[in-house]
C-alpha atoms as a PDB file:
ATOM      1  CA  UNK A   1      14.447 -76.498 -40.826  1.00  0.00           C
ATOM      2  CA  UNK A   2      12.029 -75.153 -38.570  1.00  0.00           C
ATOM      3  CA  UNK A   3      10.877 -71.721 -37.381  1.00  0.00           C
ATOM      4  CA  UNK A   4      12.546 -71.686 -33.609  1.00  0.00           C
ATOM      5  CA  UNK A   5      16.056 -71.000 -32.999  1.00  0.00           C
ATOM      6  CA  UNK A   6      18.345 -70.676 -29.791  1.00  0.00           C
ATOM      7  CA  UNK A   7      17.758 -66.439 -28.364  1.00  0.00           C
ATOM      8  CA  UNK A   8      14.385 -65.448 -30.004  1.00  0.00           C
ATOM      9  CA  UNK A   9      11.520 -63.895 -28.505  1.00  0.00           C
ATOM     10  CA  UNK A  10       8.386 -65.652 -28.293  1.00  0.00           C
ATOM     11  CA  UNK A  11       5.118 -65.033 -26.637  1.00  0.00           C
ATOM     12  CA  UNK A  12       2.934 -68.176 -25.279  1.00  0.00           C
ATOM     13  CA  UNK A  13      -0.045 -68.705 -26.587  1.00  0.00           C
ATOM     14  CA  UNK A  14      -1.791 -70.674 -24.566  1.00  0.00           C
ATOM     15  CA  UNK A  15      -2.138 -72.302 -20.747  1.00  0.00           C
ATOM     16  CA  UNK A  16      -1.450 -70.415 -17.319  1.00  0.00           C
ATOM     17  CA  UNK A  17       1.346 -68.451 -18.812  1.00  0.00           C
ATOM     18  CA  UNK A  18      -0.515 -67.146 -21.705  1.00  0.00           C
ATOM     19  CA  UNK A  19       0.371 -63.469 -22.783  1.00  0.00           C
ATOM     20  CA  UNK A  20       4.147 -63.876 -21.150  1.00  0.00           C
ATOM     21  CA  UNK A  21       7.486 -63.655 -23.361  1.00  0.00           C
ATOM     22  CA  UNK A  22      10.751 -65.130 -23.209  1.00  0.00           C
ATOM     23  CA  UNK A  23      13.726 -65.733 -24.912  1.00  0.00           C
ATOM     24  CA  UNK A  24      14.011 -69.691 -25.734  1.00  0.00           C
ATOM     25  CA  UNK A  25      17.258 -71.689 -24.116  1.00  0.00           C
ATOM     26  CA  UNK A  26      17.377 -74.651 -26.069  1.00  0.00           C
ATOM     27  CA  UNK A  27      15.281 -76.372 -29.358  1.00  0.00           C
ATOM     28  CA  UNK A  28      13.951 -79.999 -29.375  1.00  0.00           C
ATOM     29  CA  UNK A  29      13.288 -80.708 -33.294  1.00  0.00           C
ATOM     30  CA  UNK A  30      12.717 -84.323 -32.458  1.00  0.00           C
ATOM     31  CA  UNK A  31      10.121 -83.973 -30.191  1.00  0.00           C
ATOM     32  CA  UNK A  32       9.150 -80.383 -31.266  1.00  0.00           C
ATOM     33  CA  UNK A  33       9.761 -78.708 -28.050  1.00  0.00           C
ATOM     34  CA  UNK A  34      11.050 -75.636 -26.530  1.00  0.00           C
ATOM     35  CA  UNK A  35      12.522 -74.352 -23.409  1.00  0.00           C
ATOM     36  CA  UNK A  36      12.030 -70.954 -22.380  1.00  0.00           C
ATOM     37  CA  UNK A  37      13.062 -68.889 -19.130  1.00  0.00           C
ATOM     38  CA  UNK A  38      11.104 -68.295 -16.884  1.00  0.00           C
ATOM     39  CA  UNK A  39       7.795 -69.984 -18.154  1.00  0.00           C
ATOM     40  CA  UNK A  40       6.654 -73.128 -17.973  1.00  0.00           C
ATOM     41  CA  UNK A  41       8.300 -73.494 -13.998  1.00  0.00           C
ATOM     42  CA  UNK A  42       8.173 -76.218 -11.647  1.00  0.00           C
ATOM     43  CA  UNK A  43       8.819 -76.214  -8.326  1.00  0.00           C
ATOM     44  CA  UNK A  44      12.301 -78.813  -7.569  1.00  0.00           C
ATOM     45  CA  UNK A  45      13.917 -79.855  -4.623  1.00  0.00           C
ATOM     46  CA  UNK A  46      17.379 -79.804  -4.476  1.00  0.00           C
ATOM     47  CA  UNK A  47      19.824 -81.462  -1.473  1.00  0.00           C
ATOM     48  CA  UNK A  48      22.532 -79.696  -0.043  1.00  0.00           C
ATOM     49  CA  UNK A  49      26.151 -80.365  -1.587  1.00  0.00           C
ATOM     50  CA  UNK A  50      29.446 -78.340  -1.703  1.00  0.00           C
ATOM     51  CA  UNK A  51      28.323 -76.494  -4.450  1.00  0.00           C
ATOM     52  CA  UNK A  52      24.996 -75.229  -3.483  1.00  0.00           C
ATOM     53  CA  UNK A  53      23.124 -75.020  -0.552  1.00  0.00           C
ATOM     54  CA  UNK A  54      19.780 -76.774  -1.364  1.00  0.00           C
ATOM     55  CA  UNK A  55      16.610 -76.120  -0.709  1.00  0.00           C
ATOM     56  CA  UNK A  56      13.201 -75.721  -3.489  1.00  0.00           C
ATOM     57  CA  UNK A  57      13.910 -74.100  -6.993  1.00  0.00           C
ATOM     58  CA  UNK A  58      12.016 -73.016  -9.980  1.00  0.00           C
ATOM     59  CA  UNK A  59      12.903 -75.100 -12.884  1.00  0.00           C
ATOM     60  CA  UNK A  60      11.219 -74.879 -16.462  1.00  0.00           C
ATOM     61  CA  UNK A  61       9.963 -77.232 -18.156  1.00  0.00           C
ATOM     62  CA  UNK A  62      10.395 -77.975 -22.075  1.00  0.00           C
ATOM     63  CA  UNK A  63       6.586 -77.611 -23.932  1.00  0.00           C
ATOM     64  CA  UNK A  64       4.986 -78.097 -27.692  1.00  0.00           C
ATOM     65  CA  UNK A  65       6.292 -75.372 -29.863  1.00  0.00           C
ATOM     66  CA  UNK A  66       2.880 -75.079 -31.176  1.00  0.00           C
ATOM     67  CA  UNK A  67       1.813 -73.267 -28.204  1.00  0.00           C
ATOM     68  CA  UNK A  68       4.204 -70.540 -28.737  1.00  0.00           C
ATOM     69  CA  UNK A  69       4.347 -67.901 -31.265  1.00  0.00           C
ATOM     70  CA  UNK A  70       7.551 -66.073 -32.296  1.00  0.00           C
ATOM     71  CA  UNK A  71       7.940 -62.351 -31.251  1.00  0.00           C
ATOM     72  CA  UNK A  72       9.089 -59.587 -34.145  1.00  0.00           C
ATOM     73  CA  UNK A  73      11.360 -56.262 -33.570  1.00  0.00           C
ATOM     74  CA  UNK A  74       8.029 -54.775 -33.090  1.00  0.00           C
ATOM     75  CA  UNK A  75       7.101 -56.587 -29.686  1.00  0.00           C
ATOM     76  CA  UNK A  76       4.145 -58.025 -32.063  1.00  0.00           C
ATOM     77  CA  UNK A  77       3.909 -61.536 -32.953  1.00  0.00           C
ATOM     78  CA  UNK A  78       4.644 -62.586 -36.340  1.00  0.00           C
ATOM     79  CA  UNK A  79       4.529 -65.907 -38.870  1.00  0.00           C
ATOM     80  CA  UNK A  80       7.589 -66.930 -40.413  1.00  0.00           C
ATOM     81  CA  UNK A  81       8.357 -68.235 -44.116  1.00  0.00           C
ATOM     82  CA  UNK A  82      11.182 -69.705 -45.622  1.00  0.00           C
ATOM     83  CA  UNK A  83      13.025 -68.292 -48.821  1.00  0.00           C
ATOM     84  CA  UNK A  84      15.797 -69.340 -50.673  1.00  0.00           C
ATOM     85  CA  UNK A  85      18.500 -66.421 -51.789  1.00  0.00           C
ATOM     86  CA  UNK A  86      22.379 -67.653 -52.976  1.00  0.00           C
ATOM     87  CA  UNK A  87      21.611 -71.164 -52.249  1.00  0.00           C
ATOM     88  CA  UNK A  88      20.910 -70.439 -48.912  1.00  0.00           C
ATOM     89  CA  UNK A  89      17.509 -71.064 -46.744  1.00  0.00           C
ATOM     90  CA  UNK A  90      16.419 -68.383 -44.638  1.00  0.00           C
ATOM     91  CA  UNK A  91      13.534 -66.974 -42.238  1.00  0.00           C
ATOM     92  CA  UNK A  92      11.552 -64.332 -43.869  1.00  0.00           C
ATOM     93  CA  UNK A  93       9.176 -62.315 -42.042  1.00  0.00           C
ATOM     94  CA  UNK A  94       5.486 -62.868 -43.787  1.00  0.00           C
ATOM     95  CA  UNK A  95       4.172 -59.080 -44.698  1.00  0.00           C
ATOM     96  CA  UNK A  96       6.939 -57.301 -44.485  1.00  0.00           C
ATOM     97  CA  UNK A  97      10.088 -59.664 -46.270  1.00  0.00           C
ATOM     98  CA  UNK A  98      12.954 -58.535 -43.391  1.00  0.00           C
ATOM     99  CA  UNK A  99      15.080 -61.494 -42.865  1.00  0.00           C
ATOM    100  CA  UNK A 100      15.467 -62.643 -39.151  1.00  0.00           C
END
């Protein structure tokens, strides 16, 4: 099991979006990876089709989950434990013991 899930706040760490938060879109336990909205962007050029009309786009980029630090309900970063209750495994909040 591992710390990041699909919709929580994290702040970055590290690199030329260091400081910035965003909620992550999708988890990459294989490769331990993240994707999160607007950070990590790169500029892509798309052709014209029915659908859209084309031109350049910002498109993020998936990056090491080690570089990113999850966010708490206090807008402060926190560390995450895991704790089993009722035979089931869940995140625990280090310090305080709330249950994300």
């Amino acid at each position: 099991m591992n710390k990041f899930k699909k919709d929580d706040l994290i702040e970055i760490l590290v690199g030329k979006d260091k400081g910035k938060q965003g909620k992550i879109l999708k988890v990459f336990p294989e490769k331990q990876h993240i994707l999160v909205e607007k950070i990590n962007l790169y500029k892509k050029a798309i052709k014209p089709s029915n659908e859209s009309k084309g031109g350049i786009i910002d498109v993020p980029i998936a990056f090491n989950w080690s570089k990113a630090a999850l966010v708490g309900p206090g807008k402060k970063r926190i560390k995450v434990k895991f704790e089993t209750k009722k035979g089931k495994k869940n995140r625990v909040i280090k310090g305080t013991g709330d249950i994300l």
